[in-house]
C-alpha atoms as a PDB file:
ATOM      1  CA  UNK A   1     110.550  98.540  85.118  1.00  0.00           C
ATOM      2  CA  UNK A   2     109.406 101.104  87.945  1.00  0.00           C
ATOM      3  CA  UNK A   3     111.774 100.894  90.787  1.00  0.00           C
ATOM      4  CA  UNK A   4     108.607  99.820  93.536  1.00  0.00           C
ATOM      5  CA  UNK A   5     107.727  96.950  91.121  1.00  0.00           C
ATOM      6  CA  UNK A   6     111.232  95.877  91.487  1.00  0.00           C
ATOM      7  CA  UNK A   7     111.514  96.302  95.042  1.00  0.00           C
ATOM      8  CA  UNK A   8     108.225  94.315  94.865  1.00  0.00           C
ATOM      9  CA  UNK A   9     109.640  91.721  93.303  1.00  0.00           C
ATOM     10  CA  UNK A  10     112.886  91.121  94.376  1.00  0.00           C
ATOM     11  CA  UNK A  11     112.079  92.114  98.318  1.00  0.00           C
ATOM     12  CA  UNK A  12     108.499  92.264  99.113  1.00  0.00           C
ATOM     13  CA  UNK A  13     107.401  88.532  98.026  1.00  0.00           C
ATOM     14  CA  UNK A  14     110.307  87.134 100.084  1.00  0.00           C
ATOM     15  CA  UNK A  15     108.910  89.104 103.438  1.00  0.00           C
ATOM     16  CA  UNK A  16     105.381  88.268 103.225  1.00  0.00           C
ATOM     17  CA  UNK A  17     106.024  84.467 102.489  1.00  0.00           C
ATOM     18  CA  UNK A  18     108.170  84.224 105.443  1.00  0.00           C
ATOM     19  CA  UNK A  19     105.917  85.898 107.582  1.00  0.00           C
ATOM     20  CA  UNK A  20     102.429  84.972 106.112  1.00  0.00           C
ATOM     21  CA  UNK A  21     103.680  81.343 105.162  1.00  0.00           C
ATOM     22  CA  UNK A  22     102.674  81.102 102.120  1.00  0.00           C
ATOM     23  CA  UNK A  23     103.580  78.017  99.929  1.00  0.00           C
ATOM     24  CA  UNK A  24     103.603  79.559  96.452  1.00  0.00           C
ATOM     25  CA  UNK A  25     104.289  82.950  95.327  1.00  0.00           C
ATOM     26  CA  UNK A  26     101.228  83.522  93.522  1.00  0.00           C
ATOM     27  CA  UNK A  27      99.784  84.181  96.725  1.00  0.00           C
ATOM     28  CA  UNK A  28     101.336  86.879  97.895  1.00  0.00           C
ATOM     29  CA  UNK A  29      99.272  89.938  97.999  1.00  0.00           C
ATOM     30  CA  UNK A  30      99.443  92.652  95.285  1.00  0.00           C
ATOM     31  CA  UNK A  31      98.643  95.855  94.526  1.00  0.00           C
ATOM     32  CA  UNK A  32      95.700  95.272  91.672  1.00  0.00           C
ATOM     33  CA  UNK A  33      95.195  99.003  90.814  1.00  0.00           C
ATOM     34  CA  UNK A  34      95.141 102.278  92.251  1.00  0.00           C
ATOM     35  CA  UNK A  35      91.779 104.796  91.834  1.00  0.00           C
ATOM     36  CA  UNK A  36      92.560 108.797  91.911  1.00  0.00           C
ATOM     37  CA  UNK A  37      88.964 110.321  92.409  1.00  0.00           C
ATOM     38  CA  UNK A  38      88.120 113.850  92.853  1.00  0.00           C
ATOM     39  CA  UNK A  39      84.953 115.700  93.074  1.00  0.00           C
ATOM     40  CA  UNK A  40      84.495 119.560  91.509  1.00  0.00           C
ATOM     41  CA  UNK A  41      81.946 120.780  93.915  1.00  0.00           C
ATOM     42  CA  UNK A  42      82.357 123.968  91.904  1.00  0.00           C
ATOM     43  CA  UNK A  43      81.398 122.592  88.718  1.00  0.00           C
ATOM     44  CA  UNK A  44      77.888 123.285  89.672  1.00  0.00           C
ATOM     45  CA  UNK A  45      78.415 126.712  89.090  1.00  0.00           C
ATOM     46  CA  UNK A  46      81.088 127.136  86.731  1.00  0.00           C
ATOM     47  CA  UNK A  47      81.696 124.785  83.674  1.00  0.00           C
ATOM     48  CA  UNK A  48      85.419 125.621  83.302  1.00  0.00           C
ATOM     49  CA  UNK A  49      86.602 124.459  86.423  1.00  0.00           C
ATOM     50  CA  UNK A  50      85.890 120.709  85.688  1.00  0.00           C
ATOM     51  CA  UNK A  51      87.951 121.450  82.677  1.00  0.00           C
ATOM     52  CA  UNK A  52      90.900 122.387  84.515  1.00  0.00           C
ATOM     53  CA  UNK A  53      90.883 119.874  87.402  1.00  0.00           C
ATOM     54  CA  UNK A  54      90.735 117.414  84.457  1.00  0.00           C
ATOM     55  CA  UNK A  55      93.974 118.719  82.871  1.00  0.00           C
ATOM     56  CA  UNK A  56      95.669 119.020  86.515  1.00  0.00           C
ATOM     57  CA  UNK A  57      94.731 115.413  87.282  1.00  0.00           C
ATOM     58  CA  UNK A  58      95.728 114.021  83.709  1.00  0.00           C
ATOM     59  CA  UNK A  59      99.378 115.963  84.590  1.00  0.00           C
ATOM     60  CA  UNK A  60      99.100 114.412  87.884  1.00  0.00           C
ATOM     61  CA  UNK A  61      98.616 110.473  86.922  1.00  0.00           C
ATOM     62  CA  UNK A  62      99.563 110.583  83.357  1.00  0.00           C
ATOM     63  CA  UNK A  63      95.848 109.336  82.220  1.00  0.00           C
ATOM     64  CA  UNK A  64      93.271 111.274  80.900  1.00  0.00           C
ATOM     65  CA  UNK A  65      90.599 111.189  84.116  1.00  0.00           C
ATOM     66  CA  UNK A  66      87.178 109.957  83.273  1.00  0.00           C
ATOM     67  CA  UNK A  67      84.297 112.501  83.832  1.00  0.00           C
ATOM     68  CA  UNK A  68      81.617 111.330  86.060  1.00  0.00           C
ATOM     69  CA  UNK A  69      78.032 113.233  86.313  1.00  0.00           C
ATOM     70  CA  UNK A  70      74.994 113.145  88.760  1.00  0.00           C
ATOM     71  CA  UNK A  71      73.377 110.280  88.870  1.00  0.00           C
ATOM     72  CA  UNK A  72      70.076 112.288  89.827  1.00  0.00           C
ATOM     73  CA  UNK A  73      69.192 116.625  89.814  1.00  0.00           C
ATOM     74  CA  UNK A  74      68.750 117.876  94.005  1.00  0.00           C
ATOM     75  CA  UNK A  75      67.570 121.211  94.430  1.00  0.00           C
ATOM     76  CA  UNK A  76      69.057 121.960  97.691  1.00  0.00           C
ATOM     77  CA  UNK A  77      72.713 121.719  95.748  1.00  0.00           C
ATOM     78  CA  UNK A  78      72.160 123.062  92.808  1.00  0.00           C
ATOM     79  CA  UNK A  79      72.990 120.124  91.007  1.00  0.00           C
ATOM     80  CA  UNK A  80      70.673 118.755  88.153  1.00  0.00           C
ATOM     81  CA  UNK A  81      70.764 115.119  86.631  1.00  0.00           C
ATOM     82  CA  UNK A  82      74.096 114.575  84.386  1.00  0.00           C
ATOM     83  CA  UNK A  83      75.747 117.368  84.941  1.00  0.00           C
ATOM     84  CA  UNK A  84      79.616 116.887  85.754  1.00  0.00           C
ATOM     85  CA  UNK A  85      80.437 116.529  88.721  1.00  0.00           C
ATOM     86  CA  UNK A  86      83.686 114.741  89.426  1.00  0.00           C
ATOM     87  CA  UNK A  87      87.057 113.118  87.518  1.00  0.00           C
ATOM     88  CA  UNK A  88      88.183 109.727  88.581  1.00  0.00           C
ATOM     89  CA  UNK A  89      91.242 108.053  87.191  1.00  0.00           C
ATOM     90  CA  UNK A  90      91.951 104.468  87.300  1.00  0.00           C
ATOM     91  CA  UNK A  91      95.797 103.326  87.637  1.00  0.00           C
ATOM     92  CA  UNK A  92      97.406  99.518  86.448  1.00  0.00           C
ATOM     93  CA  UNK A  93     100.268  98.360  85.723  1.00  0.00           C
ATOM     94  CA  UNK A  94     103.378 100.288  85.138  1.00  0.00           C
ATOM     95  CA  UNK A  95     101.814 103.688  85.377  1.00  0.00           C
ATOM     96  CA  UNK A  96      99.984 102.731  89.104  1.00  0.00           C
ATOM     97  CA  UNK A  97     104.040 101.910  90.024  1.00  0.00           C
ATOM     98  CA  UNK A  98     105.268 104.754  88.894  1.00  0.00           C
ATOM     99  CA  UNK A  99     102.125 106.810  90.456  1.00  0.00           C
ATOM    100  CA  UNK A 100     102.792 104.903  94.280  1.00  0.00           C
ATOM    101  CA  UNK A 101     106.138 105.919  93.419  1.00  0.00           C
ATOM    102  CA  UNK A 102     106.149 109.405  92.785  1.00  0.00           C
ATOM    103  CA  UNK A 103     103.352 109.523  96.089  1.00  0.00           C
ATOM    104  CA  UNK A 104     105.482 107.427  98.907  1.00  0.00           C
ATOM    105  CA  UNK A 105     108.916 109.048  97.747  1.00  0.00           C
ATOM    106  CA  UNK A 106     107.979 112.804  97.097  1.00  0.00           C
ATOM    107  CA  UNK A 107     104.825 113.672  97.585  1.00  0.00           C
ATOM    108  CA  UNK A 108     103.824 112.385 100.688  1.00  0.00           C
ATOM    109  CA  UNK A 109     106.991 113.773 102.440  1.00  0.00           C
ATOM    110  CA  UNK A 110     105.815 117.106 101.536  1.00  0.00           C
ATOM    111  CA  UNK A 111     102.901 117.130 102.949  1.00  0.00           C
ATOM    112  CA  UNK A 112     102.785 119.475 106.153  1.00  0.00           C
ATOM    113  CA  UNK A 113     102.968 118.660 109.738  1.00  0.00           C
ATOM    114  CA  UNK A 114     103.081 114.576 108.028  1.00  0.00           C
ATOM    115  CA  UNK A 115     103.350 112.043 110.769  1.00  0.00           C
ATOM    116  CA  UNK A 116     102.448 109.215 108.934  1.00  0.00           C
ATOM    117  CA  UNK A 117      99.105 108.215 107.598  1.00  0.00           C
ATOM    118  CA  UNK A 118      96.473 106.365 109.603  1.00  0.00           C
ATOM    119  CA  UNK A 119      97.042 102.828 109.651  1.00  0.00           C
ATOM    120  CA  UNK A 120      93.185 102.385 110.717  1.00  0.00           C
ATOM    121  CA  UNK A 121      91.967 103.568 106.604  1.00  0.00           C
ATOM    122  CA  UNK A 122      91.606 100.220 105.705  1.00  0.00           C
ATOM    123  CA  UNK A 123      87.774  98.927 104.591  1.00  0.00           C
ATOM    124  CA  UNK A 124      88.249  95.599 105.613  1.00  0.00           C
ATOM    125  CA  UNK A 125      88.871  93.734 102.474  1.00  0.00           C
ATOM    126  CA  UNK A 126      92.755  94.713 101.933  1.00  0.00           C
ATOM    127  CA  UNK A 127      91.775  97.860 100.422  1.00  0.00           C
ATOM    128  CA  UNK A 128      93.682 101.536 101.590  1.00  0.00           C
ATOM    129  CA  UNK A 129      92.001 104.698 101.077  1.00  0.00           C
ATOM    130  CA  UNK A 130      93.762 108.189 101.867  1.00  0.00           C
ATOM    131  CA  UNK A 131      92.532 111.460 101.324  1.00  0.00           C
ATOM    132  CA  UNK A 132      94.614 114.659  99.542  1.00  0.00           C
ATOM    133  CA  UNK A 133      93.931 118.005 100.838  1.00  0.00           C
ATOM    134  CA  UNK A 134      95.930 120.156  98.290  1.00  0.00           C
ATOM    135  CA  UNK A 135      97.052 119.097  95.042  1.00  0.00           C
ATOM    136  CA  UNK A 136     100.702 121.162  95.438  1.00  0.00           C
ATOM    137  CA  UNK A 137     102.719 118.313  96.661  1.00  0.00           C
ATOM    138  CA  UNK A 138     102.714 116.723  93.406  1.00  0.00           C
ATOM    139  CA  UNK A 139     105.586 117.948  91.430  1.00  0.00           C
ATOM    140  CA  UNK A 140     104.239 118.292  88.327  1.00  0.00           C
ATOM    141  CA  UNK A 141     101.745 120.935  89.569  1.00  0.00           C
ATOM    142  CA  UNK A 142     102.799 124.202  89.000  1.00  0.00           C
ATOM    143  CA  UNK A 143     101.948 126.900  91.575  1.00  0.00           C
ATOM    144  CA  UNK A 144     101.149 129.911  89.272  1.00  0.00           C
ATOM    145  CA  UNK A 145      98.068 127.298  87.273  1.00  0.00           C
ATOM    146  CA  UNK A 146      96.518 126.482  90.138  1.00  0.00           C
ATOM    147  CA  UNK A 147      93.505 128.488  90.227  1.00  0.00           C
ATOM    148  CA  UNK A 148      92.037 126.797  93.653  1.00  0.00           C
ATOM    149  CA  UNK A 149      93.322 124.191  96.311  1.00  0.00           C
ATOM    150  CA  UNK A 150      91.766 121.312  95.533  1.00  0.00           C
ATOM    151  CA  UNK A 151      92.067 117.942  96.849  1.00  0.00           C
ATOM    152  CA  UNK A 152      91.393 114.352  95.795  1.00  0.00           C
ATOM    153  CA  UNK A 153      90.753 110.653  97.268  1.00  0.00           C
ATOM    154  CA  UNK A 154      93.410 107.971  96.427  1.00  0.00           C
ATOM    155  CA  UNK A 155      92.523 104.110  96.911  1.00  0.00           C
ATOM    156  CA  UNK A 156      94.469 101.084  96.842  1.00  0.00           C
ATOM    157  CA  UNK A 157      93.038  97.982  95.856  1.00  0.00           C
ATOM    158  CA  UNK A 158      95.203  95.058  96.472  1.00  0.00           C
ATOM    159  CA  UNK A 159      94.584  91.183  96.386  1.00  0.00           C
ATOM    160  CA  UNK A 160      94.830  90.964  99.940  1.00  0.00           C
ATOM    161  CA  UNK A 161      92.372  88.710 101.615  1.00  0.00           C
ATOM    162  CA  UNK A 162      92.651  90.774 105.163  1.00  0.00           C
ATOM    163  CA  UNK A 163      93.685  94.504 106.313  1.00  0.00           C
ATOM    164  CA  UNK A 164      96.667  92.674 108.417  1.00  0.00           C
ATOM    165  CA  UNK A 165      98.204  91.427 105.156  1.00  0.00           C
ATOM    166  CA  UNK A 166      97.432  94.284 103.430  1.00  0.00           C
ATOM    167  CA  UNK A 167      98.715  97.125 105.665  1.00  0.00           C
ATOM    168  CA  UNK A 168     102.329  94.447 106.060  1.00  0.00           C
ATOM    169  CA  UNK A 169     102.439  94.666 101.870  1.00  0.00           C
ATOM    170  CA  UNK A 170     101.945  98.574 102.089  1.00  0.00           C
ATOM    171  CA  UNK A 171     104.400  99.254 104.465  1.00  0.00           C
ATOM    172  CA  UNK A 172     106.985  96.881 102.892  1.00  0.00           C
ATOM    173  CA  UNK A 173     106.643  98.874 100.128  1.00  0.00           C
ATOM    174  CA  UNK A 174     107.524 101.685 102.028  1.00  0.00           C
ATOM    175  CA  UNK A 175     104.326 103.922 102.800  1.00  0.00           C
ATOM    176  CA  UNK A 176     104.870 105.280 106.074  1.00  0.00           C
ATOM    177  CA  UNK A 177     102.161 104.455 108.487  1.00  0.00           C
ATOM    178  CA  UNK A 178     100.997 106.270 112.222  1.00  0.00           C
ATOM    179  CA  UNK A 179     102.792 104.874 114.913  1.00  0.00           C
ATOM    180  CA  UNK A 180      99.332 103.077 117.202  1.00  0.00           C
END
């Protein structure tokens, strides 16, 4: 068992039905799943580098990522129906615990000039989003394959019914949040 489901369980469920009031346990919010997504602007241009972003983000979450295309072709970017255009990886279970993990404990920490992140990225619903400028802070990158900084968009779905309860379950699981 991944050390943040544990903390989950044996920590986390206690704090929120104190402070929530919750009468049974199957209440308490939870993290449902966790969506890596990254676009390839250069894809457009060059067919390989979809390739490689797919491998780096498969070494990143452990999944193979799935490989999403245009929807429709638009001139002005170069981009013509179903061509590939973006990876997105969808995390459950144990491998989204050991993804939040590896991203509150090492990754995030690593990040430069980090103060926190923004406490106000939530959509309204209990959801988090974040955004990933560089792809180095993960440790499983290694410097001398990466052929361009890339980033990616990581979202947190959780069963939370508003952002209050939400951003309480998130930060008792230890992501560090902006100071308001």
């Amino acid at each position: 068992m991944s050390a943040l489901k544990e903390k989950y369980k044996k920590q986390v469920i206690k704090e929120l039905m104190k402070k929530f009031k919750y009468k049974n346990e199957m209440e308490v919010p939870r993290i449902v799943k966790v969506v890596v997504n990254r676009g390839v602007t250069e894809a457009t241009e060059d067919s390989k580098a979809i390739n490689a972003s797919a491998e780096e983000l498969a070494e990143i979450t452990g999944q193979a990522p799935q490989r999403i295309r245009a929807k429709k072709s638009i001139a002005t970017f170069k981009l013509r129906e179903g061509l590939e255009i973006g990876l997105k990886v969808t995390l459950r279970g144990i491998r989204m615990y050991h993804f939040m993990d590896k991203l509150i404990n090492l990754c995030l920490p690593k990040i430069r000039d980090f103060r926190g992140l923004n406490p106000k990225s939530f959509d309204g619903r209990g959801n988090y989003s974040l955004g990933i400028k560089e792809q180095l802070i993960f440790p499983e990158v290694k410097y001398d394959k990466v052929d361009r900084v890339r980033g990616m968009d990581i979202t947190i779905q959780t069963s939370a019914k508003t952002d209050e309860e939400a951003r309480e379950l998130l930060a008792l699981l230890g992501i560090p949040f902006r100071k308001q």
